[in-house]
C-alpha atoms as a PDB file:
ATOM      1  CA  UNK A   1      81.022  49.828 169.697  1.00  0.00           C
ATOM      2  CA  UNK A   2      78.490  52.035 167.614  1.00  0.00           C
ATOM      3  CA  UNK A   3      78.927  55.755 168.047  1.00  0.00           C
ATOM      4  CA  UNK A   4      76.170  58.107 167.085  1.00  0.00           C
ATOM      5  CA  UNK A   5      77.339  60.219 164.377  1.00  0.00           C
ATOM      6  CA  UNK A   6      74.466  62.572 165.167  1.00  0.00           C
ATOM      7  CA  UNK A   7      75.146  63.039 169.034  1.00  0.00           C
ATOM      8  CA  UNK A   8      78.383  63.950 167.941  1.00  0.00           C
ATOM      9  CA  UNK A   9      77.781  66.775 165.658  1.00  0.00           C
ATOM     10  CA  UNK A  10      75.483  67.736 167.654  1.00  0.00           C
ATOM     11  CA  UNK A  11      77.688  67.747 170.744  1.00  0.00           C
ATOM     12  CA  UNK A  12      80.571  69.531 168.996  1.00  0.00           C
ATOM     13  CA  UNK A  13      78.264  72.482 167.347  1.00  0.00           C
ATOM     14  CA  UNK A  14      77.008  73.131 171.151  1.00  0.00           C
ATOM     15  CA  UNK A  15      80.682  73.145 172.401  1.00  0.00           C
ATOM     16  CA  UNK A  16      82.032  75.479 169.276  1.00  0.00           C
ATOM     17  CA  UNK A  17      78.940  78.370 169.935  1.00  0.00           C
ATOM     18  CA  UNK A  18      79.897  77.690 173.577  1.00  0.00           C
ATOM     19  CA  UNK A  19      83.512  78.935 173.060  1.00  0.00           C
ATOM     20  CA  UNK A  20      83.020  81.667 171.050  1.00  0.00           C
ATOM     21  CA  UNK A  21      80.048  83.002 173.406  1.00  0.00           C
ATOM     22  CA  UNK A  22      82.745  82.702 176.254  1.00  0.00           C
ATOM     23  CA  UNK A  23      84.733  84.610 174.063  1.00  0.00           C
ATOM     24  CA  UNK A  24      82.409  87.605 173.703  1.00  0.00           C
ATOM     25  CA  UNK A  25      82.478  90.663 176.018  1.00  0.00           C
ATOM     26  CA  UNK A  26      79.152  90.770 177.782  1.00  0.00           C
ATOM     27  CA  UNK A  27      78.585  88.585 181.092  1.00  0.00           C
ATOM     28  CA  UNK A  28      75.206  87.285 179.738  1.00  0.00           C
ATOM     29  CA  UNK A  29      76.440  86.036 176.490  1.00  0.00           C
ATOM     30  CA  UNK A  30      79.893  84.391 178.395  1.00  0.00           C
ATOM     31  CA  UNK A  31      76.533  83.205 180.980  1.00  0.00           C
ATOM     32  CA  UNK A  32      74.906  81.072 177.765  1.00  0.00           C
ATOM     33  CA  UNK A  33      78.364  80.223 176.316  1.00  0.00           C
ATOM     34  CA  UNK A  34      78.994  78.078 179.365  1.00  0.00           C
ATOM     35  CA  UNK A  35      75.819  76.172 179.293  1.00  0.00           C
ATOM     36  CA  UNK A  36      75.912  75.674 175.906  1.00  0.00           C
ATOM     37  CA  UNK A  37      79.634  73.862 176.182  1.00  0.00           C
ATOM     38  CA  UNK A  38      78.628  72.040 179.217  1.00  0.00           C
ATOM     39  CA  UNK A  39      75.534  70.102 177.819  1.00  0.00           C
ATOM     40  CA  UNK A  40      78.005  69.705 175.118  1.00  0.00           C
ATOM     41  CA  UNK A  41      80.198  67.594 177.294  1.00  0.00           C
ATOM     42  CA  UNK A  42      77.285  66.244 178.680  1.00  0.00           C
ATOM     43  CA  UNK A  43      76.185  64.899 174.720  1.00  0.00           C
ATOM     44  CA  UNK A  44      80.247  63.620 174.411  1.00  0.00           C
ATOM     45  CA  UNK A  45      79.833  61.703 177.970  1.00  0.00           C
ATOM     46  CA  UNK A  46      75.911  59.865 176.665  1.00  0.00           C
ATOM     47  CA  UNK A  47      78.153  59.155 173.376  1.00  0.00           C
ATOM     48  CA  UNK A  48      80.766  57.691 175.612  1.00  0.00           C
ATOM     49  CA  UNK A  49      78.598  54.923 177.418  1.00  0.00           C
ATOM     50  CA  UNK A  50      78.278  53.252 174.276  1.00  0.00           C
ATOM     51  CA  UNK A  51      74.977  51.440 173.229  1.00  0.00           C
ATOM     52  CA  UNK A  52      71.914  51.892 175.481  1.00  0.00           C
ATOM     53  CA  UNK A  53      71.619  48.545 177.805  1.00  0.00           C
ATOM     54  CA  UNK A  54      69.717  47.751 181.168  1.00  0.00           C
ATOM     55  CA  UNK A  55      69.560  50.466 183.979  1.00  0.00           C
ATOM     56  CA  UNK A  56      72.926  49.164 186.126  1.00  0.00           C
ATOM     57  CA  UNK A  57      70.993  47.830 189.284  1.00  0.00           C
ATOM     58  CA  UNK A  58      72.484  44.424 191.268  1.00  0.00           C
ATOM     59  CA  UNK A  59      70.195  41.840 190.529  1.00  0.00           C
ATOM     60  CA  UNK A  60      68.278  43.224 187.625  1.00  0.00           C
ATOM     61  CA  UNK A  61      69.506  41.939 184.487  1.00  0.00           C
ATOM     62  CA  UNK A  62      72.990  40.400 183.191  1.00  0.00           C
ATOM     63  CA  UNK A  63      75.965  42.297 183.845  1.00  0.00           C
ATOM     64  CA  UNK A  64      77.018  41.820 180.421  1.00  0.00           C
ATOM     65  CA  UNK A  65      73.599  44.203 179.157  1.00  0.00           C
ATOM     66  CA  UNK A  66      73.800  46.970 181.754  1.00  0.00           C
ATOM     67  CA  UNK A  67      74.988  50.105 180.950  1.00  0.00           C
ATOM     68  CA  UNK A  68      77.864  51.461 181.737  1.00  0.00           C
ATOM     69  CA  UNK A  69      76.826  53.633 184.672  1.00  0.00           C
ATOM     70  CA  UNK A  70      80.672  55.682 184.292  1.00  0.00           C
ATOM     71  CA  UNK A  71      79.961  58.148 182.124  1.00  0.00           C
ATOM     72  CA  UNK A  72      76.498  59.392 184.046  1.00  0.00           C
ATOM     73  CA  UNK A  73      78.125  59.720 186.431  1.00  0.00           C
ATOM     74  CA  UNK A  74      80.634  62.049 185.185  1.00  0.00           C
ATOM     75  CA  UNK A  75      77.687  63.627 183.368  1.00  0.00           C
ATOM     76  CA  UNK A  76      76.028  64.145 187.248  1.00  0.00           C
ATOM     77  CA  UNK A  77      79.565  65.715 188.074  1.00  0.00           C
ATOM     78  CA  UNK A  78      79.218  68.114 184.774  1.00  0.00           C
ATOM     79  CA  UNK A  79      76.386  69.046 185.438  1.00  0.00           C
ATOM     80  CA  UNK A  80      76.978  70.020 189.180  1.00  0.00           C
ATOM     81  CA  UNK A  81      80.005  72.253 187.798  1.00  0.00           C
ATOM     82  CA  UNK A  82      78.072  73.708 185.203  1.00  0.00           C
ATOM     83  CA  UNK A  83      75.085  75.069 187.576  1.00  0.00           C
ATOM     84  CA  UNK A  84      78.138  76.598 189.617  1.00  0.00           C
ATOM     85  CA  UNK A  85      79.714  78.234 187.118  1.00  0.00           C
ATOM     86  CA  UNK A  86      76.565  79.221 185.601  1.00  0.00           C
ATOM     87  CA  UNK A  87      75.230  81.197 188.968  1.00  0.00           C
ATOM     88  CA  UNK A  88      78.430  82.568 189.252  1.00  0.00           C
ATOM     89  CA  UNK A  89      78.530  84.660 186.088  1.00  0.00           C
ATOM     90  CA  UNK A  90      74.951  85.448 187.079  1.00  0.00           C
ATOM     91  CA  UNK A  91      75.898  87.116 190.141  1.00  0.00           C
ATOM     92  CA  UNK A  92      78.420  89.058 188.332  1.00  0.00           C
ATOM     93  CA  UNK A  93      76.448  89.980 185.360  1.00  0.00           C
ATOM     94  CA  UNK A  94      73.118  91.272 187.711  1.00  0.00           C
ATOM     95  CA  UNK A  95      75.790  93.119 189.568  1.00  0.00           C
ATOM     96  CA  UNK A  96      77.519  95.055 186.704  1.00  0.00           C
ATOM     97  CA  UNK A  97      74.136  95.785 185.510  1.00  0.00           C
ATOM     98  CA  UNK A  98      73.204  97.407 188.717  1.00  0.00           C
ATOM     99  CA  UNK A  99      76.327  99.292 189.397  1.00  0.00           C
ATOM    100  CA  UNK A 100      77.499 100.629 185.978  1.00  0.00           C
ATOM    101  CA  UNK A 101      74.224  99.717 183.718  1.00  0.00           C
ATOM    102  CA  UNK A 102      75.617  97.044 181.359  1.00  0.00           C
ATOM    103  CA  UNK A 103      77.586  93.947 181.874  1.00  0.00           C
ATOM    104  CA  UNK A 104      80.004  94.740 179.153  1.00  0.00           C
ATOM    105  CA  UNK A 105      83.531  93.578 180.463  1.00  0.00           C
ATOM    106  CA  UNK A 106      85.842  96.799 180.337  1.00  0.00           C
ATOM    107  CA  UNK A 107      89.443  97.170 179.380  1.00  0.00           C
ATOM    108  CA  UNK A 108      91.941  96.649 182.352  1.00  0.00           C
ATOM    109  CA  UNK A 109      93.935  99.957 182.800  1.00  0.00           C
ATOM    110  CA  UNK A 110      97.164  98.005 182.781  1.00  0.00           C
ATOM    111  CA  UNK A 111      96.650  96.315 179.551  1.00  0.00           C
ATOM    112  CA  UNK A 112      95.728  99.642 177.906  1.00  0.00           C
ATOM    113  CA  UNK A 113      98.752 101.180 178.822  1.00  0.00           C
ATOM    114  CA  UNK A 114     101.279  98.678 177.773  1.00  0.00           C
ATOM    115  CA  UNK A 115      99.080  98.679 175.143  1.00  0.00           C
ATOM    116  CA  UNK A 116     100.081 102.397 174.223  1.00  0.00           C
ATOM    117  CA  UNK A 117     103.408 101.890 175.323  1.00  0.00           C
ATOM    118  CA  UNK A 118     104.014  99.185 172.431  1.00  0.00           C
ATOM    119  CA  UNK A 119     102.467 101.411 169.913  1.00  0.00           C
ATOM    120  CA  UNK A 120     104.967 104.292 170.797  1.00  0.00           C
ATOM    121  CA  UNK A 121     108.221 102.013 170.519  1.00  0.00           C
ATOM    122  CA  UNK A 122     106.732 100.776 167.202  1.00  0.00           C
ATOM    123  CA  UNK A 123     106.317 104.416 165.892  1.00  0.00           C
ATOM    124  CA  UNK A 124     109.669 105.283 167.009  1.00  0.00           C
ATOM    125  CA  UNK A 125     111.951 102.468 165.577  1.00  0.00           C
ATOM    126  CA  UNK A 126     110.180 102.853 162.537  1.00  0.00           C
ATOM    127  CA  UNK A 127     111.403 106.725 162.691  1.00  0.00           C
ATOM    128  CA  UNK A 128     114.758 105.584 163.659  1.00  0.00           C
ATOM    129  CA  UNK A 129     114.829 103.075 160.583  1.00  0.00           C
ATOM    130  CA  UNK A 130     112.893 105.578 158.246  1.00  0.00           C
ATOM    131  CA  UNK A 131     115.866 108.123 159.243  1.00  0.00           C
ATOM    132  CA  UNK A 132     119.211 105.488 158.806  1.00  0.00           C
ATOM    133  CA  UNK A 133     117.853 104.881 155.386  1.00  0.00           C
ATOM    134  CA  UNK A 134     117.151 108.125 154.340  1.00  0.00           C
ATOM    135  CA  UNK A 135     120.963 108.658 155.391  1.00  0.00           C
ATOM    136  CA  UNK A 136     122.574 105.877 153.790  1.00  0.00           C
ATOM    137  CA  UNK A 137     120.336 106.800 150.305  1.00  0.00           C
ATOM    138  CA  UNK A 138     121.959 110.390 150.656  1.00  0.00           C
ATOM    139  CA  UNK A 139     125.420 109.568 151.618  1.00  0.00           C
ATOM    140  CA  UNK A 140     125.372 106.872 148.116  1.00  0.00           C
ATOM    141  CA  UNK A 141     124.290 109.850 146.298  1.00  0.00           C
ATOM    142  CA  UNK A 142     126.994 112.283 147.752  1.00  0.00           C
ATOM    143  CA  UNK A 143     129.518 110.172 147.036  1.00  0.00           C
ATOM    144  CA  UNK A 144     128.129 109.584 143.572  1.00  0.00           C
ATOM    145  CA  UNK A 145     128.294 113.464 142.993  1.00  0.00           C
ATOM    146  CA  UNK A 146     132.124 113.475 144.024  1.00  0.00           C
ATOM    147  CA  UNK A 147     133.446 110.476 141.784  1.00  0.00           C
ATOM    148  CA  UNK A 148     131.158 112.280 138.892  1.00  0.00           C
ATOM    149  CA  UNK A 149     132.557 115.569 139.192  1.00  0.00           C
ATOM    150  CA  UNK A 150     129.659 117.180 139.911  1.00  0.00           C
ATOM    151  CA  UNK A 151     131.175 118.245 143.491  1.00  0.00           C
ATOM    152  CA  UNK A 152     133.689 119.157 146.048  1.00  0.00           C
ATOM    153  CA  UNK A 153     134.386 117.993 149.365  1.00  0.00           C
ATOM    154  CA  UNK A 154     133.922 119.692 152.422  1.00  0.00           C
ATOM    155  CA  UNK A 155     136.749 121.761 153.641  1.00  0.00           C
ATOM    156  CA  UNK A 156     134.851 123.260 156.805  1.00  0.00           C
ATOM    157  CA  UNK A 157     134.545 119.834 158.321  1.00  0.00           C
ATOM    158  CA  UNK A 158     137.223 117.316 159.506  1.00  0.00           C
ATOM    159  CA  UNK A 159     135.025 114.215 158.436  1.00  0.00           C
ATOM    160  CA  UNK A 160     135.815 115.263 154.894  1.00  0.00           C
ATOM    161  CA  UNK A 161     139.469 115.806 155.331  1.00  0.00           C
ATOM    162  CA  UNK A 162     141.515 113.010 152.655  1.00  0.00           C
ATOM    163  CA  UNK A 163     142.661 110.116 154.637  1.00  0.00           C
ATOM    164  CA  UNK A 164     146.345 110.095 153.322  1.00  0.00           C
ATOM    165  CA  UNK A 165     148.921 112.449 151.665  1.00  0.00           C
ATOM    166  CA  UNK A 166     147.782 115.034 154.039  1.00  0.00           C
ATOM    167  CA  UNK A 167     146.305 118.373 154.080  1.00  0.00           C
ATOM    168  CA  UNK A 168     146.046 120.046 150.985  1.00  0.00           C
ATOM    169  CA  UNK A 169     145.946 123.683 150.506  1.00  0.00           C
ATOM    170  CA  UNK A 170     142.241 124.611 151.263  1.00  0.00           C
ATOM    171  CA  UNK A 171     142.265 122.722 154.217  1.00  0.00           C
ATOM    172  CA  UNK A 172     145.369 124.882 155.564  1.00  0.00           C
ATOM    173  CA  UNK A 173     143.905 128.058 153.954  1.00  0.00           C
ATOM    174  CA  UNK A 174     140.283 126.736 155.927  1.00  0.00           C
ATOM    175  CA  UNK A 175     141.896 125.632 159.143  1.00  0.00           C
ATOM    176  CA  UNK A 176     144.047 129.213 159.129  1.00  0.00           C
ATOM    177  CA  UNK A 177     140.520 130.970 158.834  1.00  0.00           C
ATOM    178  CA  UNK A 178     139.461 129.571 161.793  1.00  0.00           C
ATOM    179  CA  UNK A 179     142.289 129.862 164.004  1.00  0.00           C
ATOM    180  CA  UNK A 180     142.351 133.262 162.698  1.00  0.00           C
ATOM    181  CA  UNK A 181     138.641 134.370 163.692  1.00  0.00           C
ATOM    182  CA  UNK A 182     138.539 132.669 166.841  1.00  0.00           C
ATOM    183  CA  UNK A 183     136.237 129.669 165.772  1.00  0.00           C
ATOM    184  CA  UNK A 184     137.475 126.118 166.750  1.00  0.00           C
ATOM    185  CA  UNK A 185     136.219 122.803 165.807  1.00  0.00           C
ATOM    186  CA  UNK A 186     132.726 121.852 167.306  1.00  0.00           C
ATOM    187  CA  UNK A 187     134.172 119.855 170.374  1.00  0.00           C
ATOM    188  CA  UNK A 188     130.806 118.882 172.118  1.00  0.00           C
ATOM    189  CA  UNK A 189     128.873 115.826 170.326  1.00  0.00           C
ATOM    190  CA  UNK A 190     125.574 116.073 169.180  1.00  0.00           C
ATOM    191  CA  UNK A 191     123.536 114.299 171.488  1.00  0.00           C
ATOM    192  CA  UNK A 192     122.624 110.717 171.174  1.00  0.00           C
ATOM    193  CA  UNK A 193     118.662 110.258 169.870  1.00  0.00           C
ATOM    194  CA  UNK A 194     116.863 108.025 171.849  1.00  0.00           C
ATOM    195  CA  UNK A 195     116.838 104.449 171.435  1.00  0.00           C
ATOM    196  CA  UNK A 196     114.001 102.540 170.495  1.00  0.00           C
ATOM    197  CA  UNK A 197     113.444 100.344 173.194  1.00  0.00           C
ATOM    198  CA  UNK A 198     114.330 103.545 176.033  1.00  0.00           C
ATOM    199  CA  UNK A 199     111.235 103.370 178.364  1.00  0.00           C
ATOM    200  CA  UNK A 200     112.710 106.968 179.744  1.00  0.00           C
ATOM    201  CA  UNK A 201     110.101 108.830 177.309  1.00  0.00           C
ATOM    202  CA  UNK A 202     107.511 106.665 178.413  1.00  0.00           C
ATOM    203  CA  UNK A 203     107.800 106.861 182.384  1.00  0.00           C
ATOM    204  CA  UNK A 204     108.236 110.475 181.838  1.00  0.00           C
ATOM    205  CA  UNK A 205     104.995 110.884 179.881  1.00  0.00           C
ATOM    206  CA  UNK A 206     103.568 108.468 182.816  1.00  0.00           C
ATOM    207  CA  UNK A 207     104.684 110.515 185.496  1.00  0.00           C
ATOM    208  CA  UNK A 208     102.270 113.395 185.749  1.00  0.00           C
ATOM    209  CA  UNK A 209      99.266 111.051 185.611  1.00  0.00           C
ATOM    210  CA  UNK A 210      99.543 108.176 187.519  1.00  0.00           C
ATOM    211  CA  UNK A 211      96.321 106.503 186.093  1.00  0.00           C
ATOM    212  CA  UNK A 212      97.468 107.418 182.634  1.00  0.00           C
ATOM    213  CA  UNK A 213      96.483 109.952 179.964  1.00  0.00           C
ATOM    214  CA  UNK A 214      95.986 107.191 177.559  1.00  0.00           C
ATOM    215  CA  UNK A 215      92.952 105.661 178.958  1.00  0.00           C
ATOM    216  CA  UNK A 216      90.193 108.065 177.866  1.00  0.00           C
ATOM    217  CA  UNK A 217      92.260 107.745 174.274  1.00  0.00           C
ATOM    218  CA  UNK A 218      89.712 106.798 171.202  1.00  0.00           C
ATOM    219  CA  UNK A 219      93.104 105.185 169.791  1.00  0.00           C
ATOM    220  CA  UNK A 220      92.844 102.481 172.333  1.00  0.00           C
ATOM    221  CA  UNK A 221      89.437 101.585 173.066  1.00  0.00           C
ATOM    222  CA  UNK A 222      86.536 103.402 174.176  1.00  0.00           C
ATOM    223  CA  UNK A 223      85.933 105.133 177.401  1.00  0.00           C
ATOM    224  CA  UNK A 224      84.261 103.221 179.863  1.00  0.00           C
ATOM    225  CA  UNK A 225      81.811 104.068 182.766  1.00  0.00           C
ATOM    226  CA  UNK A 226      83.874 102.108 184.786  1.00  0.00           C
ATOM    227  CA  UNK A 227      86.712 104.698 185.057  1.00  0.00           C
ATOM    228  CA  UNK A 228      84.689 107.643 186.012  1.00  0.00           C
ATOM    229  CA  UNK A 229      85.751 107.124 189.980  1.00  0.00           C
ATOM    230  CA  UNK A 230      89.438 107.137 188.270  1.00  0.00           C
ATOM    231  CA  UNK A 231      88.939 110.351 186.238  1.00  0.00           C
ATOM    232  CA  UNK A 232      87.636 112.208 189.909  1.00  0.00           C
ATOM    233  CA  UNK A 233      90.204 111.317 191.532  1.00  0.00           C
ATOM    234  CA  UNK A 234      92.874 112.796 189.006  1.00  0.00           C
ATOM    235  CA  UNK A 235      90.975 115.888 188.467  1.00  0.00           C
END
């Protein structure tokens, strides 16, 4: 069976400006993306009957020259859905336009906060990571000092104390100090930093505004006119 190589490019050109119209922000443009893909599949169905023939009435010609009447009617059914679709984004679009003044499709307030969210827990295990290399480059080059020469160990801490042949005499002397002035070795642990994936911090920062201090952020996106009832109501 022939196909029409130029009904085809045709059809898939209509269908690819028809997705990436749907794709766009604005009502009007998604409006035209969706009649652009549906006479697209209209074009793919016409390719689909094959070679043109006799109209498909009883009586009128050979069966065997009559066109396959199939695929118009699946074009009849595209068509229906397309006019649907079509006046529904209509509706929608004439309605943003008269209650905000555009029919740009805003940010929902949930996606913009895990959207902040994610950023935060990036930032923060990069600090955590930043901070256990800067740690481990510092501790190589302390011990490097010590096996050089270039240092001493620390007798005010136990961390440093040698692991066998016990204490030598500035530890005693050090230890005897201590004792002597009423200090005692630090028995409360530093507290643990957060972890990176803690969502304490964030609920906390959450808390005071329910609706979220991130949504007016220029980080994120920008503010819409759509949110003004939301920024009365925590005012």
């Amino acid at each position: 069976m022939p196909v029409s190589l130029a009904l085809l490019l045709t059809a898939g050109v209509m269908i690819a400006c028809g997705v990436y119209l749907f794709l766009e922000r604005t009502l009007t443009r998604v409006l035209l993306g969706f009649v652009l893909a549906g006479n697209g599949v209209n074009l793919l169905f016409i390719v689909a009957a094959g070679r043109p023939g006799a109209p498909p009435f009883e009586g009128d010609a050979d069966p065997s020259t009559m066109t396959d009447p199939l695929p118009f009617a699946m074009v009849l059914t595209a068509i229906v859905i397309t006019l649907g679709v079509s006046a529904f984004v209509l509706a929608l679009a004439y309605r943003a336009r008269q209650l905000f003044g555009h029919d740009e499709v805003p940010d929902d307030v949930e996606d913009r906060r895990v959207l902040r969210r994610r950023r935060r827990r990036t930032t923060r295990r990069e600090q955590v990571r930043a901070g256990a290399e800067r740690a481990g480059a510092e501790g190589h080059e302390s011990e490097g000092r010590e096996a050089a020469g270039h240092g001493a160990p620390d007798h005010e801490h136990p961390a440093h104390l040698p692991a066998t042949g016990g204490l030598s005499e500035g530890h005693r002397q050090g230890a005897l100090a201590r004792s002597q002035s009423g200090q005692g070795w630090p028995t409360q642990p530093p507290a643990p930093a957060p972890r990176p994936d803690d969502d304490t911090a964030d609920d906390d920062d959450d808390a005071d505004d329910p609706v979220g201090a991130d949504l007016s952020s220029a980080r994120d996106a920008p503010l819409d006119h759509t949110e003004s009832d939301e920024e009365e109501e925590t005012r």
